[in-house]
C-alpha atoms as a PDB file:
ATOM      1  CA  UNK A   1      47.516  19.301 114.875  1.00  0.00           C
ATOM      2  CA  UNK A   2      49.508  22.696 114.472  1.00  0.00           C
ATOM      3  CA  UNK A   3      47.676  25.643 115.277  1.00  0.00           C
ATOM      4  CA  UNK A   4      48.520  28.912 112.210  1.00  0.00           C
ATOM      5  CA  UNK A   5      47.126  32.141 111.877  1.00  0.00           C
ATOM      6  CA  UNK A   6      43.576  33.881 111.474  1.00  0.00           C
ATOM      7  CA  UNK A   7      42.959  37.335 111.214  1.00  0.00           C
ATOM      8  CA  UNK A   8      39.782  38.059 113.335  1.00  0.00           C
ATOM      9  CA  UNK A   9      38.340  41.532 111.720  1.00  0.00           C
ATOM     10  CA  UNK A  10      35.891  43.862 113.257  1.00  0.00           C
ATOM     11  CA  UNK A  11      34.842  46.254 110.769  1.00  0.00           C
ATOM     12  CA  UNK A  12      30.693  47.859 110.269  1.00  0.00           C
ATOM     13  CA  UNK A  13      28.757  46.920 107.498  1.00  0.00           C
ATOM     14  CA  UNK A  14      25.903  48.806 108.691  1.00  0.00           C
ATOM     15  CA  UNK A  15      24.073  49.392 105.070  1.00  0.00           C
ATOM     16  CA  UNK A  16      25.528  46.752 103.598  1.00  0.00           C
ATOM     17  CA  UNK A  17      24.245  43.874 106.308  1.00  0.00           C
ATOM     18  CA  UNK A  18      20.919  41.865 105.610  1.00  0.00           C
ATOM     19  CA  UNK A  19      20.877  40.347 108.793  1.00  0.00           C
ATOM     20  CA  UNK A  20      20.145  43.085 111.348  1.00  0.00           C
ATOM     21  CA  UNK A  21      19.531  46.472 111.672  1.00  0.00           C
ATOM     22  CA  UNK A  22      22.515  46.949 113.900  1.00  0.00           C
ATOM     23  CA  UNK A  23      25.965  45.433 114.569  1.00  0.00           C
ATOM     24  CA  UNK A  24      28.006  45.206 117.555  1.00  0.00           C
ATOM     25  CA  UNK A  25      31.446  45.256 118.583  1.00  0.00           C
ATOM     26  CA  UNK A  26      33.227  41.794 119.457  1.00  0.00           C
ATOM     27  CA  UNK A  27      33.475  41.381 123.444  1.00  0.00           C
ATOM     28  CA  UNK A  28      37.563  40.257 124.630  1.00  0.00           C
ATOM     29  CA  UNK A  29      38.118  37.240 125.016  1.00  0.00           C
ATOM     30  CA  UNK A  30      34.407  35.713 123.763  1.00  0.00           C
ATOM     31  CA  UNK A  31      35.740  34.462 120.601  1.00  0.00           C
ATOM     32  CA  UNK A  32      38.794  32.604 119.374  1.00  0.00           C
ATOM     33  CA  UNK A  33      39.621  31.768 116.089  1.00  0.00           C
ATOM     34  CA  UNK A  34      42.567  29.606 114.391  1.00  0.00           C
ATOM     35  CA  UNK A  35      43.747  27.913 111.177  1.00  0.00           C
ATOM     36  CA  UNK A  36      44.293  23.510 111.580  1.00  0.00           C
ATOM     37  CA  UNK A  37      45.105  21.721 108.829  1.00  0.00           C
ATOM     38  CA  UNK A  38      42.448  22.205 106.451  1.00  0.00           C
ATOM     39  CA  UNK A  39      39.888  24.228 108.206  1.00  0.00           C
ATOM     40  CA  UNK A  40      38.651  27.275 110.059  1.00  0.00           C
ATOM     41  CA  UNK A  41      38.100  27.336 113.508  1.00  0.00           C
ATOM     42  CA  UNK A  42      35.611  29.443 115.434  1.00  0.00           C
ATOM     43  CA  UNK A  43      34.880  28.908 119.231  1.00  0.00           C
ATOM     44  CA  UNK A  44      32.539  30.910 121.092  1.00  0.00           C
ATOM     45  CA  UNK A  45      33.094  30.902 125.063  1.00  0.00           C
ATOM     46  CA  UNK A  46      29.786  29.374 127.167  1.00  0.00           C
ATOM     47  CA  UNK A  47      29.249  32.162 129.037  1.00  0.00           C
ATOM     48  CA  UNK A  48      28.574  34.680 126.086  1.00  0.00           C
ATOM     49  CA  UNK A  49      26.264  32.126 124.344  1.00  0.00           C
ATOM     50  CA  UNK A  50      22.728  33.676 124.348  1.00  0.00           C
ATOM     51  CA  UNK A  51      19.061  31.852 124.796  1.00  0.00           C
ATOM     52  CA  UNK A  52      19.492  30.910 121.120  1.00  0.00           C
ATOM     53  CA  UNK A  53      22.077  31.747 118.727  1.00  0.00           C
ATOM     54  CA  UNK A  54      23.044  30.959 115.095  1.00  0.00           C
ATOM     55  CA  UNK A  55      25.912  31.167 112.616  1.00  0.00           C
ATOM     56  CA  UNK A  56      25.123  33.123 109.191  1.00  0.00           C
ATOM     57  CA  UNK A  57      27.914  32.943 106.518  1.00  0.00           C
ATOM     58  CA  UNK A  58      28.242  35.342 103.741  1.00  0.00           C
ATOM     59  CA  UNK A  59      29.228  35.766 100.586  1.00  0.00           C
ATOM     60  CA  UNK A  60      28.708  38.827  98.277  1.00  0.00           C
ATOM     61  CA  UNK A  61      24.609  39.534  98.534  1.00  0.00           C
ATOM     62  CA  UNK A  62      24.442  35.749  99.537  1.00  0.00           C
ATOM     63  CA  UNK A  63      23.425  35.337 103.068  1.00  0.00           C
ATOM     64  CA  UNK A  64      23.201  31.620 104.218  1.00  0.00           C
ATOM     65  CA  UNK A  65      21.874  30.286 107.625  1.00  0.00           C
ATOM     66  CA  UNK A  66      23.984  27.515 109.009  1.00  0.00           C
ATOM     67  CA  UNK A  67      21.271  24.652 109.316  1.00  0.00           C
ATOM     68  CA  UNK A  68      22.403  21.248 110.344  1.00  0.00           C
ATOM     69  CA  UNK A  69      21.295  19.749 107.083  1.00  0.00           C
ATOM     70  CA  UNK A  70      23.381  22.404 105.343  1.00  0.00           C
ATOM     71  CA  UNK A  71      26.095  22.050 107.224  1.00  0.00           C
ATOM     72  CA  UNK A  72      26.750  18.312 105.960  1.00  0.00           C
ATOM     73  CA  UNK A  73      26.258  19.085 102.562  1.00  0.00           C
ATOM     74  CA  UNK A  74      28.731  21.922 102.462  1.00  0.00           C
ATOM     75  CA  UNK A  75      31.551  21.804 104.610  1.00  0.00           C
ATOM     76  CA  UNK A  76      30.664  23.174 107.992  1.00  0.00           C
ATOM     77  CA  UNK A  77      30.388  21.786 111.748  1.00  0.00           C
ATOM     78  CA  UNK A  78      28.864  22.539 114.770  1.00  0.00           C
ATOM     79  CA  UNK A  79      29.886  20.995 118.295  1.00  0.00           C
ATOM     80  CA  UNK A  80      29.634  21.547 122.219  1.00  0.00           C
ATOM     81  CA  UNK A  81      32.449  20.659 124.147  1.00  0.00           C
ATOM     82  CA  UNK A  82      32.767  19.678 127.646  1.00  0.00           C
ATOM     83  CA  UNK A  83      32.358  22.991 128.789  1.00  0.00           C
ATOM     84  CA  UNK A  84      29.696  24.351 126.781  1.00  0.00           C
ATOM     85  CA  UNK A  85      32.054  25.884 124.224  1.00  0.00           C
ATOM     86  CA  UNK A  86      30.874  26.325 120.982  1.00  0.00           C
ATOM     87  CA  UNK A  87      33.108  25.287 117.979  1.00  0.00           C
ATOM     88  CA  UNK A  88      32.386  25.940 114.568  1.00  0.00           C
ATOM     89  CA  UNK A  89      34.864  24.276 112.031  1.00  0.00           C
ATOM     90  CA  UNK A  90      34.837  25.018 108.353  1.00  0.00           C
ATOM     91  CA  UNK A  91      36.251  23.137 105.480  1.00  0.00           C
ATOM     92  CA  UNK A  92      38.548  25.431 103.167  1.00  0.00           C
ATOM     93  CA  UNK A  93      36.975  23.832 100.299  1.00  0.00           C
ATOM     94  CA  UNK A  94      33.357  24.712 101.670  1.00  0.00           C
ATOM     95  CA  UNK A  95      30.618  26.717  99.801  1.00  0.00           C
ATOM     96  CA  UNK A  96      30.578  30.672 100.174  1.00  0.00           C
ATOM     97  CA  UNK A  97      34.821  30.093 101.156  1.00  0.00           C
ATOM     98  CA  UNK A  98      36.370  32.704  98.888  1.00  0.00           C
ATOM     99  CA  UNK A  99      39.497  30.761  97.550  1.00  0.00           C
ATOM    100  CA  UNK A 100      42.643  32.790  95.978  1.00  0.00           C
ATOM    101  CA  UNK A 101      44.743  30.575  94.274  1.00  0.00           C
ATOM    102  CA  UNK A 102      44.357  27.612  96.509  1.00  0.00           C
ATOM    103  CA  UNK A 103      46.336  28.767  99.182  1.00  0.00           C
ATOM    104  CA  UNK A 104      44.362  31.742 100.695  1.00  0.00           C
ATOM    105  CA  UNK A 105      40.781  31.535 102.327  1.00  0.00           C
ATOM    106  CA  UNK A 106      38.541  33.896 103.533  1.00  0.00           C
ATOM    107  CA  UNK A 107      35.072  34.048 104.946  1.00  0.00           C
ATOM    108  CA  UNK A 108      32.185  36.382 106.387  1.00  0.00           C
ATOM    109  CA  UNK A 109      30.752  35.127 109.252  1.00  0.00           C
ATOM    110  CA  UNK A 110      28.024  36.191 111.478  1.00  0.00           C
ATOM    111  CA  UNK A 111      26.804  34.950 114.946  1.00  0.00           C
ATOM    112  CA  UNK A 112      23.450  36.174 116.115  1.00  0.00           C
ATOM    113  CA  UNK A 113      23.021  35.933 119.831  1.00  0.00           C
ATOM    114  CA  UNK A 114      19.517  36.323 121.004  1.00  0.00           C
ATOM    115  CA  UNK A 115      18.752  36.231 124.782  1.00  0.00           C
ATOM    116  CA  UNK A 116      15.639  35.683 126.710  1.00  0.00           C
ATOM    117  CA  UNK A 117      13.428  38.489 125.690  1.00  0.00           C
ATOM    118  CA  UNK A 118      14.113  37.383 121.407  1.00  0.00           C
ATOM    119  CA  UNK A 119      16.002  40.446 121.223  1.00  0.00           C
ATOM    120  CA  UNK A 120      19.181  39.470 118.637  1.00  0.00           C
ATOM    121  CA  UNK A 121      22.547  41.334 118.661  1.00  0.00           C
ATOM    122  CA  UNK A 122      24.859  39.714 115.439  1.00  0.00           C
ATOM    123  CA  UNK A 123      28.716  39.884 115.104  1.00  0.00           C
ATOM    124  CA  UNK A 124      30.541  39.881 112.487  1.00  0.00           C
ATOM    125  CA  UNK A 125      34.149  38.059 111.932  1.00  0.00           C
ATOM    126  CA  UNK A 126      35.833  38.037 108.954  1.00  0.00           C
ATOM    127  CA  UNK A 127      38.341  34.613 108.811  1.00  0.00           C
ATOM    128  CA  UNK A 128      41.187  34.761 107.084  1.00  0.00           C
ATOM    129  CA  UNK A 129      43.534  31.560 106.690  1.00  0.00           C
ATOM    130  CA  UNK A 130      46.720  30.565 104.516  1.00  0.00           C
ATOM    131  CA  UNK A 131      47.536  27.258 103.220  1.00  0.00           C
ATOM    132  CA  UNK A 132      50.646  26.372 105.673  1.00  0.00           C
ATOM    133  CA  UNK A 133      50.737  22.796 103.590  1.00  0.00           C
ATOM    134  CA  UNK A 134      50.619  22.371  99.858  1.00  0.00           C
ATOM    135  CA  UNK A 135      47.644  20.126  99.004  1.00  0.00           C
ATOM    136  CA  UNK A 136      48.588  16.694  98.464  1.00  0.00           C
ATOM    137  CA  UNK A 137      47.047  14.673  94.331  1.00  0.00           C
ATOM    138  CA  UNK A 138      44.084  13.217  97.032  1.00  0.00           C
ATOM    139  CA  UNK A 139      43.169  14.248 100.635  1.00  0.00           C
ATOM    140  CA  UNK A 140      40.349  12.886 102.638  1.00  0.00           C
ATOM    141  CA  UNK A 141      38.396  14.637 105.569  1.00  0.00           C
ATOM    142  CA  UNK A 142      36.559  12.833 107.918  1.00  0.00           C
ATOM    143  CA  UNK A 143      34.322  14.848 109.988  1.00  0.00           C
ATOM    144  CA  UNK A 144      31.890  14.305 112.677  1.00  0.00           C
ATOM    145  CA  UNK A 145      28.585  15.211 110.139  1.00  0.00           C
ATOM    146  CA  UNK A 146      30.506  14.547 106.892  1.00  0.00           C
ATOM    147  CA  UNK A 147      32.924  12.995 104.829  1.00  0.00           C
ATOM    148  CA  UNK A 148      34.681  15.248 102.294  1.00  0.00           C
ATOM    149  CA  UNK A 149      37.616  14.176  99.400  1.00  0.00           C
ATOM    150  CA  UNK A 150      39.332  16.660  97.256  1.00  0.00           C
ATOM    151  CA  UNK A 151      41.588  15.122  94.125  1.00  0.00           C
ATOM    152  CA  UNK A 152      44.088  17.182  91.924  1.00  0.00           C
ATOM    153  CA  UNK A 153      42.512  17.605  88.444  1.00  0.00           C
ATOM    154  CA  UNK A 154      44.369  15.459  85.971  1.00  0.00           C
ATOM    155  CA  UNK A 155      46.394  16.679  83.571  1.00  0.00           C
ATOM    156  CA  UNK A 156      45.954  16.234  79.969  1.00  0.00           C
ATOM    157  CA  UNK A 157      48.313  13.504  78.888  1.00  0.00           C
ATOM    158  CA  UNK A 158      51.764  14.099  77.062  1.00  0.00           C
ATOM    159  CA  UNK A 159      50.896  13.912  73.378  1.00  0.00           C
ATOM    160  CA  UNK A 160      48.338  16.785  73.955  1.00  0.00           C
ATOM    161  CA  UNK A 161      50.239  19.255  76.047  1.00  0.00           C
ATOM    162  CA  UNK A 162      51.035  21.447  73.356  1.00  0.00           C
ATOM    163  CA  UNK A 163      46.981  21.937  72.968  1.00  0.00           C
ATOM    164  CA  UNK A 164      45.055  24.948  74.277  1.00  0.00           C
ATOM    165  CA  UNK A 165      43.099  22.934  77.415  1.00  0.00           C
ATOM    166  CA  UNK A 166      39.875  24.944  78.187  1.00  0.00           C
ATOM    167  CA  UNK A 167      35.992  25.174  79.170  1.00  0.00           C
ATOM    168  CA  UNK A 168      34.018  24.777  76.184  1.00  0.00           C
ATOM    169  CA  UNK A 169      32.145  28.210  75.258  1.00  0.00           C
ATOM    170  CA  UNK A 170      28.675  27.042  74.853  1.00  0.00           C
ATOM    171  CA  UNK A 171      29.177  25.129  78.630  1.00  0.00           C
ATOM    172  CA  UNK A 172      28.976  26.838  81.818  1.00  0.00           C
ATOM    173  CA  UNK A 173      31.839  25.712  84.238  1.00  0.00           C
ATOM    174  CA  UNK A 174      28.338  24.574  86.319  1.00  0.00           C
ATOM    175  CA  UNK A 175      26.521  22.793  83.421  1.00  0.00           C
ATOM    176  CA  UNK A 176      30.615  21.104  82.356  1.00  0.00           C
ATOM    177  CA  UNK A 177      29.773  19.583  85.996  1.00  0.00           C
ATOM    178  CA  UNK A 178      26.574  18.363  85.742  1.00  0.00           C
ATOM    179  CA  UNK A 179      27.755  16.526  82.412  1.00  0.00           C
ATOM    180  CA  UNK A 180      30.177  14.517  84.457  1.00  0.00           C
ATOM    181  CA  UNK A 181      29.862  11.215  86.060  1.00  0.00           C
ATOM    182  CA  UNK A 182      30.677   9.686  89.911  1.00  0.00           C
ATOM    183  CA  UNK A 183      31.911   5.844  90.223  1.00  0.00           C
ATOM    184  CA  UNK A 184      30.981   4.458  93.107  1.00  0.00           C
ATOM    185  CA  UNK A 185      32.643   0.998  94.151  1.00  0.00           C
ATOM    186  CA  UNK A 186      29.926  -0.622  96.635  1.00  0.00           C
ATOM    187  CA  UNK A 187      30.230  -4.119  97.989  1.00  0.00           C
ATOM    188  CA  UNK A 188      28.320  -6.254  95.840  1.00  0.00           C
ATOM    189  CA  UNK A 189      25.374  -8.126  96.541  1.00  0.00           C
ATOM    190  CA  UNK A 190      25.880 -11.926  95.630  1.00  0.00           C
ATOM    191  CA  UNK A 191      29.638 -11.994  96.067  1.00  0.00           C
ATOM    192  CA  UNK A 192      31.230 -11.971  99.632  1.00  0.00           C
ATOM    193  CA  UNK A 193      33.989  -9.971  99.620  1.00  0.00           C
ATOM    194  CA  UNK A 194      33.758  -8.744  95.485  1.00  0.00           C
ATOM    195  CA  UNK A 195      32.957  -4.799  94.787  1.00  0.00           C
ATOM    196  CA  UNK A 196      30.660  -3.604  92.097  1.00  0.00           C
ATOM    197  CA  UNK A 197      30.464  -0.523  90.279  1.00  0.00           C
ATOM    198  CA  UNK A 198      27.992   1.938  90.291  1.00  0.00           C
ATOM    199  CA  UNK A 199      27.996   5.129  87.761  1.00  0.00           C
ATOM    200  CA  UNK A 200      25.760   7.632  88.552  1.00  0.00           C
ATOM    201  CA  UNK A 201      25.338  11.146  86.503  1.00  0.00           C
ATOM    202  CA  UNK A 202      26.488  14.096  89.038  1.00  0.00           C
ATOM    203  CA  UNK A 203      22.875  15.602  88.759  1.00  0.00           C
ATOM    204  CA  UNK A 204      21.979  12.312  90.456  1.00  0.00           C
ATOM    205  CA  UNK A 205      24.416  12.688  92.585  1.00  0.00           C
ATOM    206  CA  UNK A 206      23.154  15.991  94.306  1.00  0.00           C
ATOM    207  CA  UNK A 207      19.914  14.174  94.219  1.00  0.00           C
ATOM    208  CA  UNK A 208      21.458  11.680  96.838  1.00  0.00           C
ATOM    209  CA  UNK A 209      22.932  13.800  98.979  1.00  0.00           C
ATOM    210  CA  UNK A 210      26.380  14.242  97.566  1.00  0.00           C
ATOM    211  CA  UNK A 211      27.871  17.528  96.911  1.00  0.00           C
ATOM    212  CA  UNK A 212      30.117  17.604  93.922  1.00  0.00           C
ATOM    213  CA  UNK A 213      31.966  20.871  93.067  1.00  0.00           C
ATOM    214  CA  UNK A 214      35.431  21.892  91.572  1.00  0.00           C
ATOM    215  CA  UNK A 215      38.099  24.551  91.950  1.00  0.00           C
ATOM    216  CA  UNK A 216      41.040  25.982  89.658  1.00  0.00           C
ATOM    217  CA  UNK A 217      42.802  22.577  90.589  1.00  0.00           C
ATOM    218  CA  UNK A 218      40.685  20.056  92.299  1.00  0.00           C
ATOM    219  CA  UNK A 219      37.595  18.257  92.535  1.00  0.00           C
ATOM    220  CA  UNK A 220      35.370  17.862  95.689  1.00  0.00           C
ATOM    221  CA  UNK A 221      33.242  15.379  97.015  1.00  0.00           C
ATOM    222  CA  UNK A 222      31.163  15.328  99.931  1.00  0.00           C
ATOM    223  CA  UNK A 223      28.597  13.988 101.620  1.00  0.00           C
ATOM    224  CA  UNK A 224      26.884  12.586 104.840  1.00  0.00           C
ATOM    225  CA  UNK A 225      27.707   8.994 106.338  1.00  0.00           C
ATOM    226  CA  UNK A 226      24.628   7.877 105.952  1.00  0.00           C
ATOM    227  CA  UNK A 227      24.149   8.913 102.013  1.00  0.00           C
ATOM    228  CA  UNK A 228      22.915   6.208  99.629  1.00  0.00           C
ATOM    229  CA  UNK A 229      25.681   4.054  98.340  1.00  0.00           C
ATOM    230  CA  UNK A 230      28.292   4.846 101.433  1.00  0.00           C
ATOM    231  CA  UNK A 231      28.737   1.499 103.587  1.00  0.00           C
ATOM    232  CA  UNK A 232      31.114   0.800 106.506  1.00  0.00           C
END
């Protein structure tokens, strides 16, 4: 796995932040941050890690707690090493990731560290990562809370390229999406060996614990091992 870059920015965001009335500066050597593959990195050394402590991400007025059940849906994980290290990894294509042109990613993060007495002091890092490796037509993530595949949007076929391809106006890119259908190939029930399709209406979907979204050029799926219809 080859490690890139990540910018790791302090900067104060004192009237801007929901999350606390006050914001501290990051301690050396606490925090480490890289770019593998296709994800963020944030670890968070054992010794700074408070009674309790939480990740908030951000984007624009949108302030999101990282739950675990969260997590799965969108992108993130959480983990504990062998010495008490704290790793948060983050897909590129997760929710609140602010995506330019596929190949830059950024993201607000906070970590609130409360010790003993409740009292809470938050940090904020800004991660910045660029795409080192063009995206391949279909990549597949396998992660220890969730299972994530990204395709390249098809393009329309030959005899239409000279057509004007677009969103329709009355459609919101959002409402497009929950028009669309997911094919799921399951093994089937009275035929060892023999798959079976199931179509299921996105909206659906969402309902079962799969996250469907798009970008400018791809289209995401993710969800938990243990969602309806996923098998081993």
């Amino acid at each position: 796995m080859t490690m890139y870059y990540v910018n790791l920015l302090w900067f104060f965001l004192f009237g801007l932040c929901p999350l606390s009335n006050s914001s501290n500066s990051i301690p050396i050597g606490m925090f480490r941050t890289e770019c593998h593959d296709r994800h963020f990195w944030l670890t968070v050394k054992s010794n700074f890690l408070g009674h309790q402590f939480r990740f908030n991400v951000q984007a624009g007025s949108e302030v999101i707690d990282v739950s675990d059940q969260w997590a799965t849906k969108c992108g993130y994980t959480l983990t504990r090493d062998a010495w008490g290290d704290l790793h948060l990894r983050i897909s590129y294509l997760a929710c609140l990731v602010e995506n330019q042109g596929e190949s830059e990613f950024r993201l607000q993060v906070w970590f609130i560290n409360q010790n003993s007495n409740g009292e809470e002091k938050t940090f904020p890092l800004l991660l910045t990562c660029a795409l080192q490796v063009p995206w391949g037509t279909r990549e597949l993530i396998c992660e220890e809370n969730y299972m994530e595949v990204s395709v390249l949007k098809q393009l329309p076929p030959d005899n239409h390229l000279g057509v004007v391809w677009g969103t329709p106006a009355f459609l919101e890119l959002d409402d497009l999406v929950m028009e669309w259908r997911v094919v799921f190939r399951i093994p089937s029930l009275h035929q060892e060996g023999a798959m079976r399709e199931e179509i299921v209406p996105v909206r659906m979907a969402h309902l079962l614990g799969y996250h469907v979204n798009t970008t400018n050029t791809r289209i995401i799926l993710r969800c938990a091992y243990g969602s309806s219809l996923a098998y081993r």
